[in-house]
C-alpha atoms as a PDB file:
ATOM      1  CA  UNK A   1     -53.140 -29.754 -13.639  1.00  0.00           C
ATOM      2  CA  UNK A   2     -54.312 -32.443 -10.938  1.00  0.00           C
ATOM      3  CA  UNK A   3     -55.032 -31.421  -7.456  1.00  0.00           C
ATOM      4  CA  UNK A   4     -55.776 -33.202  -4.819  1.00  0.00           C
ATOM      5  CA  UNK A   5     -59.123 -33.410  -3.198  1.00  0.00           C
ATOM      6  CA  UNK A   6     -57.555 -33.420   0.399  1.00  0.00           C
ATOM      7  CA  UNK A   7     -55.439 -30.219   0.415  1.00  0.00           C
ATOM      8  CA  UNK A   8     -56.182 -28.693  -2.541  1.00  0.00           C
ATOM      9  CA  UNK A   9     -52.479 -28.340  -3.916  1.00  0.00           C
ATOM     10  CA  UNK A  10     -52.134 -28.308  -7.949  1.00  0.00           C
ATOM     11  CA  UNK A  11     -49.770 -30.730  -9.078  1.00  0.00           C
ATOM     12  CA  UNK A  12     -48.294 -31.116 -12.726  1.00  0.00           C
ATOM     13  CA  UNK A  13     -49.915 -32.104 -15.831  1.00  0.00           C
ATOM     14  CA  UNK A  14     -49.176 -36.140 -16.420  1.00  0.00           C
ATOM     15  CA  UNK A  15     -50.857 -39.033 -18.042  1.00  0.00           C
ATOM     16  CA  UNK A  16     -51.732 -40.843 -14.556  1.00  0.00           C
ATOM     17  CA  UNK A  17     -52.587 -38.954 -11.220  1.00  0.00           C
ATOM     18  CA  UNK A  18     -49.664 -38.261  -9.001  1.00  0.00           C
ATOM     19  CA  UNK A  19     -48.993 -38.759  -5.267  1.00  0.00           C
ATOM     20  CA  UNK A  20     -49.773 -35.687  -3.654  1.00  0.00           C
ATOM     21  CA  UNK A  21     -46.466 -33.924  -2.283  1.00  0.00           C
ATOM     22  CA  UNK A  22     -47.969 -33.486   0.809  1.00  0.00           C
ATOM     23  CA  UNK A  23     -48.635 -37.390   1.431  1.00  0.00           C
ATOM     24  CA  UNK A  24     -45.379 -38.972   2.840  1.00  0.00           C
ATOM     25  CA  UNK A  25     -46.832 -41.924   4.426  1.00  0.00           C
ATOM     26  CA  UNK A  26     -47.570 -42.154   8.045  1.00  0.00           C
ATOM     27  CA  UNK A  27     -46.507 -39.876  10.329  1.00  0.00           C
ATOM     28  CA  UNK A  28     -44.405 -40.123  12.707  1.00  0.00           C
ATOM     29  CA  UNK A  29     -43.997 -38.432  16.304  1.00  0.00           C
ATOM     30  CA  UNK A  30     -41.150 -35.994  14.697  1.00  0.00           C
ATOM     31  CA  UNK A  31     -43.554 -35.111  11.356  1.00  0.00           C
ATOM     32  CA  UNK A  32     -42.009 -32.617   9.112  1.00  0.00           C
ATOM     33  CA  UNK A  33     -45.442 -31.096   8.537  1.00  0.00           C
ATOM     34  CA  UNK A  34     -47.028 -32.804   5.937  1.00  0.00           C
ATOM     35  CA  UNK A  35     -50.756 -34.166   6.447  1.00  0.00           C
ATOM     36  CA  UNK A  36     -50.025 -37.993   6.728  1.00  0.00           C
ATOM     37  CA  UNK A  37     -50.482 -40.630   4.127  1.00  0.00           C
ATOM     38  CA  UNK A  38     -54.003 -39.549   2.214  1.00  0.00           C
ATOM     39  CA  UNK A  39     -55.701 -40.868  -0.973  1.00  0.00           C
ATOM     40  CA  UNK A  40     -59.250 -39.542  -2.334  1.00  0.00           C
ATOM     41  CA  UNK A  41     -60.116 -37.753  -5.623  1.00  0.00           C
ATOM     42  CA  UNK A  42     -58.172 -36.026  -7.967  1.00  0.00           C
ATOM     43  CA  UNK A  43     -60.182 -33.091  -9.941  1.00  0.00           C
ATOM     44  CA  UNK A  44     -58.988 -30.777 -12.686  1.00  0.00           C
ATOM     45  CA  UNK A  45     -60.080 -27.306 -12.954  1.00  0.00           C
ATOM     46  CA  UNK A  46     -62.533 -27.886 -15.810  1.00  0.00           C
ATOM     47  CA  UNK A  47     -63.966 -30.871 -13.292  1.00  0.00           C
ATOM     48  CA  UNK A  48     -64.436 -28.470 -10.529  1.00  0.00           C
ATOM     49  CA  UNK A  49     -66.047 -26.093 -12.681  1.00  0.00           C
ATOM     50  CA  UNK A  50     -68.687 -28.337 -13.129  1.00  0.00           C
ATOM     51  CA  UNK A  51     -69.887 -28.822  -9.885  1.00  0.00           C
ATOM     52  CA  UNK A  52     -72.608 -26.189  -8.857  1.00  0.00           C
ATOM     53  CA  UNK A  53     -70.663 -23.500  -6.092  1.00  0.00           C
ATOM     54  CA  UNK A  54     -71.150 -20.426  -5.521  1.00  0.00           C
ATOM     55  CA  UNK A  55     -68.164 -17.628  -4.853  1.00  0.00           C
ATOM     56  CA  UNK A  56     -68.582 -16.516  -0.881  1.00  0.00           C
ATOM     57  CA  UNK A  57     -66.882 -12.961  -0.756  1.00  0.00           C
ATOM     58  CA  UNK A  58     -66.641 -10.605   2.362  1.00  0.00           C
ATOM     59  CA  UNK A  59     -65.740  -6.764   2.789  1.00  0.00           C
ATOM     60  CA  UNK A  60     -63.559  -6.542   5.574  1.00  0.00           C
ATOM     61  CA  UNK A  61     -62.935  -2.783   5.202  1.00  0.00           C
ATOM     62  CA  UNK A  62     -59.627  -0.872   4.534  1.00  0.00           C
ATOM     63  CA  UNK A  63     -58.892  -2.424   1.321  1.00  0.00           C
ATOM     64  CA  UNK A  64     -59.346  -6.050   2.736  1.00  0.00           C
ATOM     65  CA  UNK A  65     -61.323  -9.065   1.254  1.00  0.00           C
ATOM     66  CA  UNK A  66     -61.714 -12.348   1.764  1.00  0.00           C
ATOM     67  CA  UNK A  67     -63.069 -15.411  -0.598  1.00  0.00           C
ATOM     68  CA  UNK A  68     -64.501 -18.937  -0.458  1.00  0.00           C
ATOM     69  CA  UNK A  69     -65.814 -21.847  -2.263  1.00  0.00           C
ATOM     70  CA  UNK A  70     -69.442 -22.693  -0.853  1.00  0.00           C
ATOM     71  CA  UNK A  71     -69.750 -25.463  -0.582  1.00  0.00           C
ATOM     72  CA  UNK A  72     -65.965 -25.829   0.270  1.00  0.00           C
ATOM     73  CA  UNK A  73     -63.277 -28.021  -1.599  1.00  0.00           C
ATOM     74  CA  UNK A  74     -60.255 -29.616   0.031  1.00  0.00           C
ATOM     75  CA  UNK A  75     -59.493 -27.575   3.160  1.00  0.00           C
ATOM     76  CA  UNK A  76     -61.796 -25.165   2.673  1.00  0.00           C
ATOM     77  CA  UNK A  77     -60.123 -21.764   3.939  1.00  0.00           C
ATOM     78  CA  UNK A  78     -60.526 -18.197   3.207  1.00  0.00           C
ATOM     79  CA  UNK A  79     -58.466 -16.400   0.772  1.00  0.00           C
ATOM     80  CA  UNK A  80     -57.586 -13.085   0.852  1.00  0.00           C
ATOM     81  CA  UNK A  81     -57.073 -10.105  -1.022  1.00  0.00           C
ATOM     82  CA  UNK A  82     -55.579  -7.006   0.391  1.00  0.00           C
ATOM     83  CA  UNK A  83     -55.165  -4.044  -2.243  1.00  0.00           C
ATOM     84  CA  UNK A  84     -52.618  -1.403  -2.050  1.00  0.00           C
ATOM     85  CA  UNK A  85     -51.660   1.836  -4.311  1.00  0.00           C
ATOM     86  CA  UNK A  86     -49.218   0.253  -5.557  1.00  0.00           C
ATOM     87  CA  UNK A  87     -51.287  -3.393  -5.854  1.00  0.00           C
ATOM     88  CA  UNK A  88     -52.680  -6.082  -4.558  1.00  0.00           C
ATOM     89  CA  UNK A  89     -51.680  -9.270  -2.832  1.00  0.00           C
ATOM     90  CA  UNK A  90     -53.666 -12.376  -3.187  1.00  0.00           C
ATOM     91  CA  UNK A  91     -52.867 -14.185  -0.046  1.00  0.00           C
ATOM     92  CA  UNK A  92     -53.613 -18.240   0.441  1.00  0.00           C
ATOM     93  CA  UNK A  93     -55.189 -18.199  -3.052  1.00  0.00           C
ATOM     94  CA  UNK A  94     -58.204 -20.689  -3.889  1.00  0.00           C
ATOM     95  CA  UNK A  95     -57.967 -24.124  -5.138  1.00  0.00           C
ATOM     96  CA  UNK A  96     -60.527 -23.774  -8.062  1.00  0.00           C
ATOM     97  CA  UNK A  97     -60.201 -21.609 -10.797  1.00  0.00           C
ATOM     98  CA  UNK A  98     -63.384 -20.300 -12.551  1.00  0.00           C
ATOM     99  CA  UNK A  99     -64.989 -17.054 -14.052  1.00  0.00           C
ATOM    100  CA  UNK A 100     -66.793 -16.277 -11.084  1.00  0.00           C
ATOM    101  CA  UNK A 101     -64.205 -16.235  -8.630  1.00  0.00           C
ATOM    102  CA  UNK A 102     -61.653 -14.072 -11.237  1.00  0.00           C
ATOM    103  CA  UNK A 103     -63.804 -11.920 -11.713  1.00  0.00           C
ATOM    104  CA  UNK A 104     -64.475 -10.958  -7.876  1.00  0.00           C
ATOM    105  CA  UNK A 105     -60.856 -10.989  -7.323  1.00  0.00           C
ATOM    106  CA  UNK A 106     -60.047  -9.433 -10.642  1.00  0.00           C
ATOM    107  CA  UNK A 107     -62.478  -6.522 -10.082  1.00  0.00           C
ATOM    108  CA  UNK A 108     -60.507  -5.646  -6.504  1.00  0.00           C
ATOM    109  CA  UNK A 109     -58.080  -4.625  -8.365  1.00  0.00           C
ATOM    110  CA  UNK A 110     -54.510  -5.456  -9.718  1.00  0.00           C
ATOM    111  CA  UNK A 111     -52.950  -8.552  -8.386  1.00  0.00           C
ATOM    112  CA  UNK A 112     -49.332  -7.995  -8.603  1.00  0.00           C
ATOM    113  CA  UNK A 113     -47.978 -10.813  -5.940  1.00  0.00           C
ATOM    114  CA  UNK A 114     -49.150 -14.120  -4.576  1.00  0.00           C
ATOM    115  CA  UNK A 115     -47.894 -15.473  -1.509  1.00  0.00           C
ATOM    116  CA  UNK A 116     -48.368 -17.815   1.089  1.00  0.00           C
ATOM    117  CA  UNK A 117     -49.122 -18.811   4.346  1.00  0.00           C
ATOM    118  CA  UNK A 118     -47.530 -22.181   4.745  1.00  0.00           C
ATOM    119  CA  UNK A 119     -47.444 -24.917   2.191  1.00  0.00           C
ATOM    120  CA  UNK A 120     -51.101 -26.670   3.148  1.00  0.00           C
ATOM    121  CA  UNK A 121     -52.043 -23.328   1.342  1.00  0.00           C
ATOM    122  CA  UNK A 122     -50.303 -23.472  -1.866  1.00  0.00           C
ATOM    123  CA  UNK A 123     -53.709 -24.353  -3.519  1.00  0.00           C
ATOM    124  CA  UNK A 124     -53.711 -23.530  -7.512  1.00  0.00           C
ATOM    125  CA  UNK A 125     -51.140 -20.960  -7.008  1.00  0.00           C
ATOM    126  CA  UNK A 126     -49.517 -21.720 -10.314  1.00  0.00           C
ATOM    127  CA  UNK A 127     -52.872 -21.935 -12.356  1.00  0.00           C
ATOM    128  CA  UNK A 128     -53.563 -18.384 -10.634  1.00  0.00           C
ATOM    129  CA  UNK A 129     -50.553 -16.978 -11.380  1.00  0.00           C
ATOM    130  CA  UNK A 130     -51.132 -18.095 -14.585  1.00  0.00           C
ATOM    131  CA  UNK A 131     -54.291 -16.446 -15.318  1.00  0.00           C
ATOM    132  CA  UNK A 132     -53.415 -12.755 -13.574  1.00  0.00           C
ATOM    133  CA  UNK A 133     -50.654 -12.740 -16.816  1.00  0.00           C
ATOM    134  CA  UNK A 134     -47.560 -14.096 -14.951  1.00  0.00           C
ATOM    135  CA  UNK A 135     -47.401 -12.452 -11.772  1.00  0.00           C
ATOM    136  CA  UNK A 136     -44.602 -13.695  -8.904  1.00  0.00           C
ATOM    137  CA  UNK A 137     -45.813 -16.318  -6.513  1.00  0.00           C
ATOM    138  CA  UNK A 138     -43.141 -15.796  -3.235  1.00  0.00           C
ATOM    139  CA  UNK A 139     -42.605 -18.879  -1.455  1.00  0.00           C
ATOM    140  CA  UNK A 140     -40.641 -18.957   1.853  1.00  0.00           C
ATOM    141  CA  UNK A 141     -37.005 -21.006   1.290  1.00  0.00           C
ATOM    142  CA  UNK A 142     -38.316 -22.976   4.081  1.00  0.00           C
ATOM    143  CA  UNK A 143     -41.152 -24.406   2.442  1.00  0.00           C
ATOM    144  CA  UNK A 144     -39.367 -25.370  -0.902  1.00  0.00           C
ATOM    145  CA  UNK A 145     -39.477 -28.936  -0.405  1.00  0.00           C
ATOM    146  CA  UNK A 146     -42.955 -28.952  -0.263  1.00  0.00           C
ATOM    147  CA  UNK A 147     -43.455 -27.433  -4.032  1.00  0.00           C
ATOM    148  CA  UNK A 148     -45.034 -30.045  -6.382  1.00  0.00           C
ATOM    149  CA  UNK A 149     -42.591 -29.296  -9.141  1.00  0.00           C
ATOM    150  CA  UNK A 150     -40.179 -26.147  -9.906  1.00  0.00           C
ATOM    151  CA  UNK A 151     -41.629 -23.041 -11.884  1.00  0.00           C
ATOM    152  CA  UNK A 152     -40.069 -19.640 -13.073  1.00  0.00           C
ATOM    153  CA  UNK A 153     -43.103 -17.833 -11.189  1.00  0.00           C
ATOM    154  CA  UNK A 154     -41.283 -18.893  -7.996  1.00  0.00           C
ATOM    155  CA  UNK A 155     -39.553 -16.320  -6.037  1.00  0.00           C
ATOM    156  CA  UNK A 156     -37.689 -17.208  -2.785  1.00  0.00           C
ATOM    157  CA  UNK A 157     -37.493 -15.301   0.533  1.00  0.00           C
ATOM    158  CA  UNK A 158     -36.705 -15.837   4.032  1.00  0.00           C
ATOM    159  CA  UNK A 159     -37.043 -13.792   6.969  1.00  0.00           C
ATOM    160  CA  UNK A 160     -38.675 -11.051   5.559  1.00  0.00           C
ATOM    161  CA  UNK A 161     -39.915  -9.631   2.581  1.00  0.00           C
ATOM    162  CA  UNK A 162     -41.681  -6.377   1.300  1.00  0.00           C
ATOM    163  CA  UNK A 163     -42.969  -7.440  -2.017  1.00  0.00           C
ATOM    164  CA  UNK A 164     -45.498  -4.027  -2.143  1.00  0.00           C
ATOM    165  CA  UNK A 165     -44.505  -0.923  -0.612  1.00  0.00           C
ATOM    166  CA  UNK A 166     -46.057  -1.443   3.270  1.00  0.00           C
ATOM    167  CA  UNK A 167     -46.959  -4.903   3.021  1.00  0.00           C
ATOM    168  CA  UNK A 168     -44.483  -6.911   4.428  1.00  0.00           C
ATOM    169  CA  UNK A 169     -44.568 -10.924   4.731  1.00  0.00           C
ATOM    170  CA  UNK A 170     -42.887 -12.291   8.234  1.00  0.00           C
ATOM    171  CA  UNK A 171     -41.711 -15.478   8.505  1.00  0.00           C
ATOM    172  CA  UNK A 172     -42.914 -16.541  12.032  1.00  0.00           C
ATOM    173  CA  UNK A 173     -42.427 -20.564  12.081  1.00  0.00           C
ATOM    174  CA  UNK A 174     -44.561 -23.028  14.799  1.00  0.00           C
ATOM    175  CA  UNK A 175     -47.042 -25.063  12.885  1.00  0.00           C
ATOM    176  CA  UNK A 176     -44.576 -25.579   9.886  1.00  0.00           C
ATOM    177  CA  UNK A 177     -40.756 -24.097   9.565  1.00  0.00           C
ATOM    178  CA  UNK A 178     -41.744 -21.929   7.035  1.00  0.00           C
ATOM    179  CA  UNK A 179     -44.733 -20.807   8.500  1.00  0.00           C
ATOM    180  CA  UNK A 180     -45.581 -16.701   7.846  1.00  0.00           C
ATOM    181  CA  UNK A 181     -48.244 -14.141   8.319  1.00  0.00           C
ATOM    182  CA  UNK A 182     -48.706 -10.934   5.652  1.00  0.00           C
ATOM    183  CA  UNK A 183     -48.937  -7.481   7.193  1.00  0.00           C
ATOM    184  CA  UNK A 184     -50.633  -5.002   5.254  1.00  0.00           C
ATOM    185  CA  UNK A 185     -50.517  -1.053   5.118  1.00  0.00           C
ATOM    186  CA  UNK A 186     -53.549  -0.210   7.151  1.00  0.00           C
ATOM    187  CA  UNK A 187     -52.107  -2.719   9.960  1.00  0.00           C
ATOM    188  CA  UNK A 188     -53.986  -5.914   9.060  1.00  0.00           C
ATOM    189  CA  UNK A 189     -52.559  -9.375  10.058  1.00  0.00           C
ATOM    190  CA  UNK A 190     -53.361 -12.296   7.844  1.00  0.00           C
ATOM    191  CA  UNK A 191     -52.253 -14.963   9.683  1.00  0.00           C
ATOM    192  CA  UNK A 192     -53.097 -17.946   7.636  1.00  0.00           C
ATOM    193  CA  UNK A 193     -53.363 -20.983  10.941  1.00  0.00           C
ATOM    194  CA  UNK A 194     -49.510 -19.672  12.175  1.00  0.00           C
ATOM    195  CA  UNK A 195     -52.410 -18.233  14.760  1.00  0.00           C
ATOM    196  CA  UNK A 196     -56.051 -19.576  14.765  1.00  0.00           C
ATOM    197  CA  UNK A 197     -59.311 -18.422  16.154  1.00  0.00           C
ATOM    198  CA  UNK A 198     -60.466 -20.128  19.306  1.00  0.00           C
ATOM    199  CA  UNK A 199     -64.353 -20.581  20.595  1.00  0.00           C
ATOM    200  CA  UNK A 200     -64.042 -18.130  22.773  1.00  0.00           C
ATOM    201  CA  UNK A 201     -64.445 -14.253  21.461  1.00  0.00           C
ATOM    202  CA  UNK A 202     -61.480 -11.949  21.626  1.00  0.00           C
ATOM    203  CA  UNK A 203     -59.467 -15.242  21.515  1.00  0.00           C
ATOM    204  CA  UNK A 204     -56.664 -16.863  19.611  1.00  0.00           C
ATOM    205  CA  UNK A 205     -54.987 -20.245  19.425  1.00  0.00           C
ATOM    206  CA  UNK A 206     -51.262 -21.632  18.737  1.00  0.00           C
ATOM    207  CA  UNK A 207     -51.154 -25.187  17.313  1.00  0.00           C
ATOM    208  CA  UNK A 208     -48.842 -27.240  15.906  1.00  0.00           C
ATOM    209  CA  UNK A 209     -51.057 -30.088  14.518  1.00  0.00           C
ATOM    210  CA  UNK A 210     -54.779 -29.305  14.055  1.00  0.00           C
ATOM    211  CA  UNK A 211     -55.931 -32.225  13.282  1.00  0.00           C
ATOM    212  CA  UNK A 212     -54.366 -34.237  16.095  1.00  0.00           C
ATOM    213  CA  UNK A 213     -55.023 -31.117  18.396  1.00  0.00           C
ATOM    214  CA  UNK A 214     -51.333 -30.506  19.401  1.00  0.00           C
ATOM    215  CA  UNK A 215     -50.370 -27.309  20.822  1.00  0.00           C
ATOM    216  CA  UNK A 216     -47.315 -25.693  19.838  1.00  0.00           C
ATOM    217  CA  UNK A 217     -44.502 -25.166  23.399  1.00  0.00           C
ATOM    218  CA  UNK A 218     -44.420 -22.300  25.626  1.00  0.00           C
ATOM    219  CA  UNK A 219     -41.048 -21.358  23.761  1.00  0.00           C
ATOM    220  CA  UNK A 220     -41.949 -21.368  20.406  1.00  0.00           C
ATOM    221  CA  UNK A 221     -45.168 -19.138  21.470  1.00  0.00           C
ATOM    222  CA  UNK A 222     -43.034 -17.045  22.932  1.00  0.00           C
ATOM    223  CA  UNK A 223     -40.849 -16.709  19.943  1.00  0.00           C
ATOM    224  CA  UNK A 224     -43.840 -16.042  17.616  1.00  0.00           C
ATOM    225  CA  UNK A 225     -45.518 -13.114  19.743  1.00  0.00           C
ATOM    226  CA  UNK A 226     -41.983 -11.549  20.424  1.00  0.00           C
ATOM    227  CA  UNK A 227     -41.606 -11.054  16.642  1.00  0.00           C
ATOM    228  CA  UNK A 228     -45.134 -10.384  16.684  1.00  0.00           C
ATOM    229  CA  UNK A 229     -44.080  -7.185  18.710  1.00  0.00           C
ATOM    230  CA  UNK A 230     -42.308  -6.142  16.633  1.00  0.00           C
ATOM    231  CA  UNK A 231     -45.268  -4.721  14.511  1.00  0.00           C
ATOM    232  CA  UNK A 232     -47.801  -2.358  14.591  1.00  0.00           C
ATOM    233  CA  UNK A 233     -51.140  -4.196  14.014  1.00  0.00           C
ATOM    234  CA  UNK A 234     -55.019  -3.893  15.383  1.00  0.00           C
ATOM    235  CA  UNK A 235     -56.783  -6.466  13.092  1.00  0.00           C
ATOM    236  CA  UNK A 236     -56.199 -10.277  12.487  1.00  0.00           C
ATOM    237  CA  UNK A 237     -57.702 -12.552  10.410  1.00  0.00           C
ATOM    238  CA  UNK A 238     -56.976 -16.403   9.771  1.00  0.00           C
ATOM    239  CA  UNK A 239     -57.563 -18.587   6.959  1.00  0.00           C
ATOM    240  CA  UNK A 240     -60.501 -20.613   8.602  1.00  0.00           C
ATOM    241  CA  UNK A 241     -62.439 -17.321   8.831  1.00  0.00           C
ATOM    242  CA  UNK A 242     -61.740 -16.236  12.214  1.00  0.00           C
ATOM    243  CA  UNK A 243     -61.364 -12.550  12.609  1.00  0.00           C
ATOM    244  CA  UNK A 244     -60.307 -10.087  15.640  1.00  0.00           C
ATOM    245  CA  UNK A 245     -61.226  -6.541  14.525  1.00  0.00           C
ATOM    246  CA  UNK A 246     -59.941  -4.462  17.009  1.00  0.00           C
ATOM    247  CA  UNK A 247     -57.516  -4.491  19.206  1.00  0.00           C
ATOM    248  CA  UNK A 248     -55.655  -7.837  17.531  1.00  0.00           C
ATOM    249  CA  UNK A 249     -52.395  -7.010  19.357  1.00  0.00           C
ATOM    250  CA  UNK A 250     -53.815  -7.492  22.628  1.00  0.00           C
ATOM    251  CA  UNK A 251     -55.778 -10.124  22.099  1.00  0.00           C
ATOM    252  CA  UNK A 252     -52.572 -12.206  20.793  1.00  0.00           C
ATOM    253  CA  UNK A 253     -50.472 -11.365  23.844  1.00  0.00           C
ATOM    254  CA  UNK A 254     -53.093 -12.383  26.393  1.00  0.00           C
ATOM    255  CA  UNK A 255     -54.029 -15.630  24.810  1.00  0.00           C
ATOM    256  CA  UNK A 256     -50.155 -16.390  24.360  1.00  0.00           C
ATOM    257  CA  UNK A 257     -49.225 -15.695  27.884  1.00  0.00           C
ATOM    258  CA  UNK A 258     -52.590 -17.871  29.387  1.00  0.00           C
ATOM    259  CA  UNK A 259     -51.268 -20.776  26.256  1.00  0.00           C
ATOM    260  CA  UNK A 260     -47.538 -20.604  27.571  1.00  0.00           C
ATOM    261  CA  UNK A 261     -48.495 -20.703  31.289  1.00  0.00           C
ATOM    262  CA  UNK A 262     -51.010 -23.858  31.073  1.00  0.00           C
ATOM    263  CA  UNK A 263     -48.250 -26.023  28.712  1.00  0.00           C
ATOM    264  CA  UNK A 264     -45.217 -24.745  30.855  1.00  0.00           C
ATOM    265  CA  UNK A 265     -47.521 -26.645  33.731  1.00  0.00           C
ATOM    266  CA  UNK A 266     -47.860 -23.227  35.669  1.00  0.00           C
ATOM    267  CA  UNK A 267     -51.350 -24.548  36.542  1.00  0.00           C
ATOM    268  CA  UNK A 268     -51.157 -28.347  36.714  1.00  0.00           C
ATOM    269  CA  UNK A 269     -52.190 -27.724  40.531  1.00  0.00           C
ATOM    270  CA  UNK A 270     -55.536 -26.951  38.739  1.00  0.00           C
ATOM    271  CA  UNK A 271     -55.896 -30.144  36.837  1.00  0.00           C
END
């Protein structure tokens, strides 16, 4: 497998490197999502292997964990790992693939689904599912185009799905269509960057493009907290490490109502 040294996606086995599926050029005002025309390295798994890293893994409590390549490849999120009776999700899985980092996520116990926050987070999702004997990556219909190449691990949903009994996977949209956030059992929110952390504490941030710093609109806020309400939830965690430990669903609504207020130009008296 190739993957790319920008986003971290695996791409198919073939005698030259590909171009990466997320690369379609430059990017216009209307972009569809994709990270803008990008070239750089292309590693395999054996390649990456090879460079000295070390497995970061956190506890979050309640049957929650999170891991990370130090020092980071590609993007460089967090992935997580939320366990359940009846088995575990691996959520945004890594980009590399080596003992060390199977056996943390191995020894949390059973992974019986792999899913998604959006596709800048497909990662080695194939090459995991792979080496966890076969298990089901879900990917949301709305991010199909995005897939490298078709695979019989693929499952498709859409609005909602409940791969594990209590663990449910919402499809939210705003930074990309397909755009979802996992909630697990205990009342965890992995929200992958559909939400992001902000640098203030007991904050949270909407954006549509985070490199180019572009907010997401007061309406499509509004339409992700709404269906946000719509769930019981105290904790929140993002793929760029932020986490809100208590009191999550509170902290979302505030920010969102202050984010919708400033771009709806309720304070351009201020400014």
């Amino acid at each position: 497998m190739w993957i790319c040294d920008r986003c971290g996606i695996e791409h198919p086995a073939t005698p030259e490197p590909p171009r990466c599926v997320l690369d379609r050029g430059e990017v216009g005002m209307e972009e569809a999502g994709d990270l803008g025309a990008h070239t750089g390295r292309w590693w395999t798994h054996e390649e990456l292997m090879s460079v000295p890293h070390k497995t970061l893994h956190r506890d979050h409590g309640r049957g929650l964990h999170s891991v990370k390549r130090d020092p980071q490849f590609a993007i460089g999120h967090w992935s997580f790992v939320a366990t359940t009776p009846a088995g575990t999700l691996l959520w945004d899985p890594p980009s590399w693939l080596d003992t060390e980092v199977l056996d943390v996520v191995r020894g949390l116990g059973d992974v019986a689904v792999i899913a998604t926050s959006h596709p800048h987070m497909f990662g080695a999702q194939l090459g995991w599912s792979r080496a966890l004997g076969g298990v089901p990556v879900l990917v949301n219909e709305r991010n199909r185009e995005w897939l490298p190449a078709p695979d019989p691990a693929f499952e498709f949903w859409d609005e909602h799905v409940e791969p594990l009994p209590g663990l449910e996977l919402i499809r939210l949209g705003g930074h990309m269509r397909g755009s979802a956030v996992a909630r697990t059992p205990d009342g965890s929110i992995l929200a992958g960057d559909t939400i992001s952390g902000g640098l203030a504490p007991g904050w949270v941030s909407f954006q549509r493009n985070f490199p180019k710093h572009i907010p997401l609109s007061g309406a499509v806020v509004r339409r992700v907290v709404d269906r946000l309400d719509d769930l019981t939830y105290d904790r929140l965690y993002t793929l760029g490490g932020d986490t809100i430990d208590r009191d999550a669903r509170a902290v979302v609504r505030r920010s969102a109502e202050t984010h919708i207020r400033w771009v709806n130009g309720d304070f351009d008296h201020l400014t």
